[in-house]
C-alpha atoms as a PDB file:
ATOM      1  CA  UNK A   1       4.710  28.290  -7.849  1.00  0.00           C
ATOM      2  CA  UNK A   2       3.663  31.417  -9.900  1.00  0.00           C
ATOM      3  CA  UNK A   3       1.387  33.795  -8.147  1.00  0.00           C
ATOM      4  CA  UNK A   4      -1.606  35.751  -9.477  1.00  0.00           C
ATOM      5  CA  UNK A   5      -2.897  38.362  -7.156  1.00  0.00           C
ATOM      6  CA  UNK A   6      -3.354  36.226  -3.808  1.00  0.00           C
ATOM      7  CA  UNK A   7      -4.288  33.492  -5.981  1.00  0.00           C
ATOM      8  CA  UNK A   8      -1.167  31.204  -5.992  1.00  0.00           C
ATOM      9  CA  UNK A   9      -0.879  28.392  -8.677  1.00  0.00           C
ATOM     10  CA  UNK A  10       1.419  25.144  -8.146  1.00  0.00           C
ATOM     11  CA  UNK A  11       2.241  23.426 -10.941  1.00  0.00           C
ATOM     12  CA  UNK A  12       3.271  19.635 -10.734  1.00  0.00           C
ATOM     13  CA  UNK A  13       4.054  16.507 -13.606  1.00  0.00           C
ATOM     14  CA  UNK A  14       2.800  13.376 -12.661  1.00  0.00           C
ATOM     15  CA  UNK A  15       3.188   9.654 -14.840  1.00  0.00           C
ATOM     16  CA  UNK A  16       1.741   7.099 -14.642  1.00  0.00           C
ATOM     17  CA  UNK A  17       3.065   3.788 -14.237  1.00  0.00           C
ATOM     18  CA  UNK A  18       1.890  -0.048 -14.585  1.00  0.00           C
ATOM     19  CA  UNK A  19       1.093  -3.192 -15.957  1.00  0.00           C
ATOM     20  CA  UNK A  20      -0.413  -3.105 -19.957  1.00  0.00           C
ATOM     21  CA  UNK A  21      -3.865  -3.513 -19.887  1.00  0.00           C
ATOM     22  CA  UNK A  22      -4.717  -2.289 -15.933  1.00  0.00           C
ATOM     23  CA  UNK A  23      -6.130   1.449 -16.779  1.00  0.00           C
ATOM     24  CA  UNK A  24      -3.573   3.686 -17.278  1.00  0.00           C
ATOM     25  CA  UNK A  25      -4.559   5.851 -20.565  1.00  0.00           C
ATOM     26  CA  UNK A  26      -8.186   5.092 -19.012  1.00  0.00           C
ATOM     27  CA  UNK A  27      -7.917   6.566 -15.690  1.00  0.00           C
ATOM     28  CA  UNK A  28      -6.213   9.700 -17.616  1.00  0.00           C
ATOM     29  CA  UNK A  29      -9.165  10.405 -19.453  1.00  0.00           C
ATOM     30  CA  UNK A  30     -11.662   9.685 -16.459  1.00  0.00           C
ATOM     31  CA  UNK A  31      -9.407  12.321 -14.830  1.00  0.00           C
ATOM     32  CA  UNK A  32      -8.963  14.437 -17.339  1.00  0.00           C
ATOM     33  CA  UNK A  33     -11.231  14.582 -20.460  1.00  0.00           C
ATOM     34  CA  UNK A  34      -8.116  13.687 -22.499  1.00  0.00           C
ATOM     35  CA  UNK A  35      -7.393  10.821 -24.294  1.00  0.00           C
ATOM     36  CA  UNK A  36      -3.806  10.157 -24.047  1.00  0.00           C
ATOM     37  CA  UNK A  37      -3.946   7.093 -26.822  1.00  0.00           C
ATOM     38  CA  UNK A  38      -3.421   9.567 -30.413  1.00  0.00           C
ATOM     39  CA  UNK A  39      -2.046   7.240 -32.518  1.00  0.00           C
ATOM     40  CA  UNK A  40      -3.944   5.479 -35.088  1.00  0.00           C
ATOM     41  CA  UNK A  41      -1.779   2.294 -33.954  1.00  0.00           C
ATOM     42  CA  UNK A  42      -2.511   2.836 -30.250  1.00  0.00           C
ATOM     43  CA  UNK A  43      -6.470   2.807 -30.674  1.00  0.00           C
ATOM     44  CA  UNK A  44      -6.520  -0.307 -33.297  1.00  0.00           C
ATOM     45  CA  UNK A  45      -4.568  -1.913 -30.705  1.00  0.00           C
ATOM     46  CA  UNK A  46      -6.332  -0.837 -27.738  1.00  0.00           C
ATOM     47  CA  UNK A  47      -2.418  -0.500 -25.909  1.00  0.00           C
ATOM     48  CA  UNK A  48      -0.343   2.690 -25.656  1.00  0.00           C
ATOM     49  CA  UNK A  49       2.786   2.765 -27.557  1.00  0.00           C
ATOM     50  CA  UNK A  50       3.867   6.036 -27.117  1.00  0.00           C
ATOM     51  CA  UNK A  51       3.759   8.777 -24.379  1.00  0.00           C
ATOM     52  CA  UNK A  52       0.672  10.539 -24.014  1.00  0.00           C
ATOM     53  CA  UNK A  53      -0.130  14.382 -22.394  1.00  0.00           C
ATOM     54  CA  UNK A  54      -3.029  15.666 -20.575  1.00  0.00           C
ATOM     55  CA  UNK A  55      -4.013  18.604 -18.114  1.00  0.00           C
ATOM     56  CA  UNK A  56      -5.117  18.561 -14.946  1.00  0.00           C
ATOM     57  CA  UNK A  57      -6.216  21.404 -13.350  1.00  0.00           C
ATOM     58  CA  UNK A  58      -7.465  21.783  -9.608  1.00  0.00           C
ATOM     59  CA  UNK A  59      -8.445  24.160  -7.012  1.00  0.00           C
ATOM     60  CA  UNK A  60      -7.536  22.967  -3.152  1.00  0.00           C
ATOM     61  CA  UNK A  61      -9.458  23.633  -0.712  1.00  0.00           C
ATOM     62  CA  UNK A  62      -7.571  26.872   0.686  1.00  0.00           C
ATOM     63  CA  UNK A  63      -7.893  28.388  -3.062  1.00  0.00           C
ATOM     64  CA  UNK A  64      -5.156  27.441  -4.647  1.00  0.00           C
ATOM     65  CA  UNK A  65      -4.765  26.713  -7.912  1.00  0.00           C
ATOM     66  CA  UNK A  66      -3.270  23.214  -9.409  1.00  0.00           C
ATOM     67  CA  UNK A  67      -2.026  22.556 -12.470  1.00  0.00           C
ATOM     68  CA  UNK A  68      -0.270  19.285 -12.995  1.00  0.00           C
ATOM     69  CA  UNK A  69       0.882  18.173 -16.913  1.00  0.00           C
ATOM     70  CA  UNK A  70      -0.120  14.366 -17.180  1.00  0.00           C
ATOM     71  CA  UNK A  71       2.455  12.141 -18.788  1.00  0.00           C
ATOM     72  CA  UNK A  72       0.721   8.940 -20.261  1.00  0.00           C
ATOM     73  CA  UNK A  73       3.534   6.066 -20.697  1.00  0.00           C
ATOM     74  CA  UNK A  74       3.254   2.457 -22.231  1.00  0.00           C
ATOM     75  CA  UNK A  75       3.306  -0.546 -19.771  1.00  0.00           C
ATOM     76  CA  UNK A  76       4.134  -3.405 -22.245  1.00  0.00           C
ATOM     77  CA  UNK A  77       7.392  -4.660 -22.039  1.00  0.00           C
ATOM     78  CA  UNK A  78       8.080  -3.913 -25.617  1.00  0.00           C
ATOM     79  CA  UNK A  79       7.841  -0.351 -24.735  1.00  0.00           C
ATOM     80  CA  UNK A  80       9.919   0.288 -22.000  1.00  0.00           C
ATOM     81  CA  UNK A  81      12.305   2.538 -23.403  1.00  0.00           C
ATOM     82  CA  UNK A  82       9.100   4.946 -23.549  1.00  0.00           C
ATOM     83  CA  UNK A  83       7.839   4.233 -20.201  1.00  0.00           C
ATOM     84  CA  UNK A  84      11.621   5.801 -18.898  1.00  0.00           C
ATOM     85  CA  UNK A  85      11.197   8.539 -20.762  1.00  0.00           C
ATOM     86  CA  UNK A  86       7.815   9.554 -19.519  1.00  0.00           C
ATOM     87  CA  UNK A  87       8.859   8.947 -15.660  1.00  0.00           C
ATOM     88  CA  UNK A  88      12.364  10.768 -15.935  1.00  0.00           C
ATOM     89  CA  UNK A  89      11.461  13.792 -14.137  1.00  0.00           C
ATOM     90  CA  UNK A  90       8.265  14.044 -12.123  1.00  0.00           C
ATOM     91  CA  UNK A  91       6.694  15.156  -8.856  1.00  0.00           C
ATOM     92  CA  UNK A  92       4.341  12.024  -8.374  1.00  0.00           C
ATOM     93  CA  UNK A  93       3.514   8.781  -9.852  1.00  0.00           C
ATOM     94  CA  UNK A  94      -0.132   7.479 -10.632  1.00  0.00           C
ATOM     95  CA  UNK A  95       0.808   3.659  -9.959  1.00  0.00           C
ATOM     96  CA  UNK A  96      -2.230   1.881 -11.371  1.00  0.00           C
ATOM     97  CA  UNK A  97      -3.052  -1.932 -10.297  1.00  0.00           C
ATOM     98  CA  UNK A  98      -5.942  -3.734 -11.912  1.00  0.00           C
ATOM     99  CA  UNK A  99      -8.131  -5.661  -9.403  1.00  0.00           C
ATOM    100  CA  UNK A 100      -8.653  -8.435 -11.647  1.00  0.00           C
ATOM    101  CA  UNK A 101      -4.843  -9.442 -12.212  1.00  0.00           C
ATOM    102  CA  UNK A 102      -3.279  -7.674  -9.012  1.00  0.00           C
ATOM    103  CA  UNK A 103       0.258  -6.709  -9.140  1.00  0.00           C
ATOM    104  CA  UNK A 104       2.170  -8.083 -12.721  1.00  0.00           C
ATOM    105  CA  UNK A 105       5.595  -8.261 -14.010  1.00  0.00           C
ATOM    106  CA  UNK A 106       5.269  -4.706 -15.458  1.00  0.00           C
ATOM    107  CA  UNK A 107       3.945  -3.687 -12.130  1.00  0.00           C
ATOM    108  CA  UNK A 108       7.314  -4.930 -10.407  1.00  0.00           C
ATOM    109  CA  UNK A 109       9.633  -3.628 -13.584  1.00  0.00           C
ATOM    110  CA  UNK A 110       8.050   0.216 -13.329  1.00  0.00           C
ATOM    111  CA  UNK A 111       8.045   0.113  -9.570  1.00  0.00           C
ATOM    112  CA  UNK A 112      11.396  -0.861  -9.655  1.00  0.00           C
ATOM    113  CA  UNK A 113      12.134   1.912 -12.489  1.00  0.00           C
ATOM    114  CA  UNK A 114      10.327   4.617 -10.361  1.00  0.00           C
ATOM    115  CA  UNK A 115      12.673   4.054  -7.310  1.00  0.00           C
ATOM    116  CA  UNK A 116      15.597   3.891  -9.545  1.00  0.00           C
ATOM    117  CA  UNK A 117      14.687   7.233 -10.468  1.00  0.00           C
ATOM    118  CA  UNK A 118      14.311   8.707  -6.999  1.00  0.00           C
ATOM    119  CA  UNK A 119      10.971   9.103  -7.301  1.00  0.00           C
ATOM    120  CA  UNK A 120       9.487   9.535  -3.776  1.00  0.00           C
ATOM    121  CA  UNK A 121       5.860  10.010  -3.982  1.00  0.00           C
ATOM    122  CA  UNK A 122       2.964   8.024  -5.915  1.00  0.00           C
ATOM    123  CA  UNK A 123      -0.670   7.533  -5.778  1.00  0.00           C
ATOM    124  CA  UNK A 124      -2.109   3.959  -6.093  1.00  0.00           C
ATOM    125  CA  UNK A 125      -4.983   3.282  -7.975  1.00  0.00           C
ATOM    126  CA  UNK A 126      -7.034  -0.037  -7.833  1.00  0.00           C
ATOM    127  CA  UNK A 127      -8.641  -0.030 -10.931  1.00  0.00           C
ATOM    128  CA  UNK A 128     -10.989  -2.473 -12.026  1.00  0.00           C
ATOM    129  CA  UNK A 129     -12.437  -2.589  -8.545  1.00  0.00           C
ATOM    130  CA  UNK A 130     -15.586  -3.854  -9.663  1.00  0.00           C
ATOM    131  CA  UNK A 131     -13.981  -7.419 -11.503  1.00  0.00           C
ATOM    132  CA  UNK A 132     -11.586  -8.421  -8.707  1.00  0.00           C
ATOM    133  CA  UNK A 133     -11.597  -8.642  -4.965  1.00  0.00           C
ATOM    134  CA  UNK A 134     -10.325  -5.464  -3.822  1.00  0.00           C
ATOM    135  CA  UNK A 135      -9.635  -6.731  -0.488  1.00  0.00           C
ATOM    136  CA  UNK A 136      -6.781  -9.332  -1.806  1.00  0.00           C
ATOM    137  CA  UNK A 137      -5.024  -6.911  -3.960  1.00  0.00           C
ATOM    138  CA  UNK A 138      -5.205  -3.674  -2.030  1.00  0.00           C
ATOM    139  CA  UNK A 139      -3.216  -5.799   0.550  1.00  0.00           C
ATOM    140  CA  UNK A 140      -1.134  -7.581  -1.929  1.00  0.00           C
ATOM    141  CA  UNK A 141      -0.162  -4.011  -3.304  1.00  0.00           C
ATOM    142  CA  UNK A 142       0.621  -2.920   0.328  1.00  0.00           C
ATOM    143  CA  UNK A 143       2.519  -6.013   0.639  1.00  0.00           C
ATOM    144  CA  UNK A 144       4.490  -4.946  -2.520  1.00  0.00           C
ATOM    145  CA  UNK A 145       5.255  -1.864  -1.472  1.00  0.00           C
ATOM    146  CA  UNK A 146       5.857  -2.247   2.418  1.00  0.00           C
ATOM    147  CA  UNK A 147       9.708  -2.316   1.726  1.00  0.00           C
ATOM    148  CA  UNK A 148       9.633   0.715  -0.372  1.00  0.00           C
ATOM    149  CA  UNK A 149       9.845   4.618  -0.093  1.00  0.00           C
ATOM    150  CA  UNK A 150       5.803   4.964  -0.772  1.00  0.00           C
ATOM    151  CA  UNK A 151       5.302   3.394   2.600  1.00  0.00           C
ATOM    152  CA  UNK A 152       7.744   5.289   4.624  1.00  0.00           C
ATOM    153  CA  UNK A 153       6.547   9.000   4.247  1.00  0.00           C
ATOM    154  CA  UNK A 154       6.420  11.157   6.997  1.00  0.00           C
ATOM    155  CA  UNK A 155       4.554  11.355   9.806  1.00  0.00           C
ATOM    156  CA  UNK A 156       1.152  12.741   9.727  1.00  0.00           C
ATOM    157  CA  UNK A 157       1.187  15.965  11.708  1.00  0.00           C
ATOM    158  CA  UNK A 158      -1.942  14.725  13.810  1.00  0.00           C
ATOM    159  CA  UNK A 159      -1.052  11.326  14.219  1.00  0.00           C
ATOM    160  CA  UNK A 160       1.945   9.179  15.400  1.00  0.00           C
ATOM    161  CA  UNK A 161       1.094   6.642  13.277  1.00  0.00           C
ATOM    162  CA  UNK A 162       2.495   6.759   9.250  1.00  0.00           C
ATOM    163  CA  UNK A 163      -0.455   7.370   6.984  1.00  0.00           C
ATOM    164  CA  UNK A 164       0.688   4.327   5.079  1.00  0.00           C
ATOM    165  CA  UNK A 165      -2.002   3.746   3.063  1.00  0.00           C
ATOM    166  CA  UNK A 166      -5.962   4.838   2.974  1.00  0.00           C
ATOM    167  CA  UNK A 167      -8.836   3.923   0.592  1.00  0.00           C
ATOM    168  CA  UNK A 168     -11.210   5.838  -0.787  1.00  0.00           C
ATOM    169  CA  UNK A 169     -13.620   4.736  -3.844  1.00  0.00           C
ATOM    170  CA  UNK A 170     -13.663   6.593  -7.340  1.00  0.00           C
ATOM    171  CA  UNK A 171     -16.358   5.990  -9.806  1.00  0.00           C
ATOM    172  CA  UNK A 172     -17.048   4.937 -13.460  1.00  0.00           C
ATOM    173  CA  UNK A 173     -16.269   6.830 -16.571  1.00  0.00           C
ATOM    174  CA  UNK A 174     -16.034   6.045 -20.154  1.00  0.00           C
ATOM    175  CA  UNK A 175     -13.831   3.125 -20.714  1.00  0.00           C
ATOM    176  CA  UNK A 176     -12.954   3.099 -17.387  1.00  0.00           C
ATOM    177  CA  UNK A 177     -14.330   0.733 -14.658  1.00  0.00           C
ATOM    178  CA  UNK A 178     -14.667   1.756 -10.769  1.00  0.00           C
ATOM    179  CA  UNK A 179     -11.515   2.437  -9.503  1.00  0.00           C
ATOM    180  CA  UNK A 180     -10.049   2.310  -5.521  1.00  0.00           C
ATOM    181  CA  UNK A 181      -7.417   4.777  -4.561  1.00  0.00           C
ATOM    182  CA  UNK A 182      -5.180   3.336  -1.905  1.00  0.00           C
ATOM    183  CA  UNK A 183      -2.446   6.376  -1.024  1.00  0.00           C
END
């Protein structure tokens, strides 16, 4: 945390992991005016290859300033040497799921990669919301990931229930459709 004054800034790295084709490089630039996808190769394709940066920055309600560095990674199989290298040391994962083909192989091999890793915290997004039936996946995702670390945080302070998992709806941008964000 570096500290301004009394404004305080926290500074995180978040990836993003899933299946090729569900949103990834898409919900990046809905998020961040950046297009991750630079290479030539990447945007004839219409895949991402390599890893890809952006910036994120935020204010919190209390004030305090959040700046999080974006890290892009591939989700085709081909590419998974990339994808490691892109998740190898970061504060939260941006797990995306398309609704209109719901959790894939790539899905399973970077969830798997993520809790090699130790990662411990991740934000889910449902993209696609408008082509599939939300519904189905957001529980097939929380079926998915019912036997993992992203389901067993702690306790909410108000509550004695876990805050497993809560929706909230995102909305359209460029190349990217309506999106769901189950946490």
């Amino acid at each position: 945390m570096v500290s301004n004054g009394d404004v305080s800034t926290r500074h995180f790295t978040i990836a993003t992991a899933g299946h090729v084709d569900h949103g990834k490089s898409a919900l990046v630039k809905a998020l961040t005016g950046t297009d991750p996808d630079r290479l030539p190769e990447e945007k004839k394709r219409h895949i991402t290859i390599d890893l890809g940066f952006a910036e994120l920055n935020l204010t919190a309600p209390n004030g305090e300033k959040i700046h999080a560095g974006v890290v892009d990674v591939p989700g085709h199989e081909d590419f998974v040497r990339n994808m490691i290298a892109g998740v190898g040391s970061i504060d939260l994962a941006l797990f995306v799921v398309a609704a209109d083909d719901g959790w894939m192989p790539q899905t399973e091999e970077h969830l798997q990669i993520l809790t090699y890793l130790g990662v411990k915290r991740a934000v889910i997004a449902l993209a696609k919301s408008d082509l599939g039936r939300t519904d189905i996946v957001a529980e097939e995702i929380r079926n998915q990931l019912r036997k993992t670390f992203f389901a067993h945080r702690r306790r909410h302070r108000k509550s004695k229930e876990h805050p497993r998992f809560r929706v909230r709806n995102g909305a359209d941008a460029t190349r990217f459709r309506k999106a769901t964000l189950i946490c």
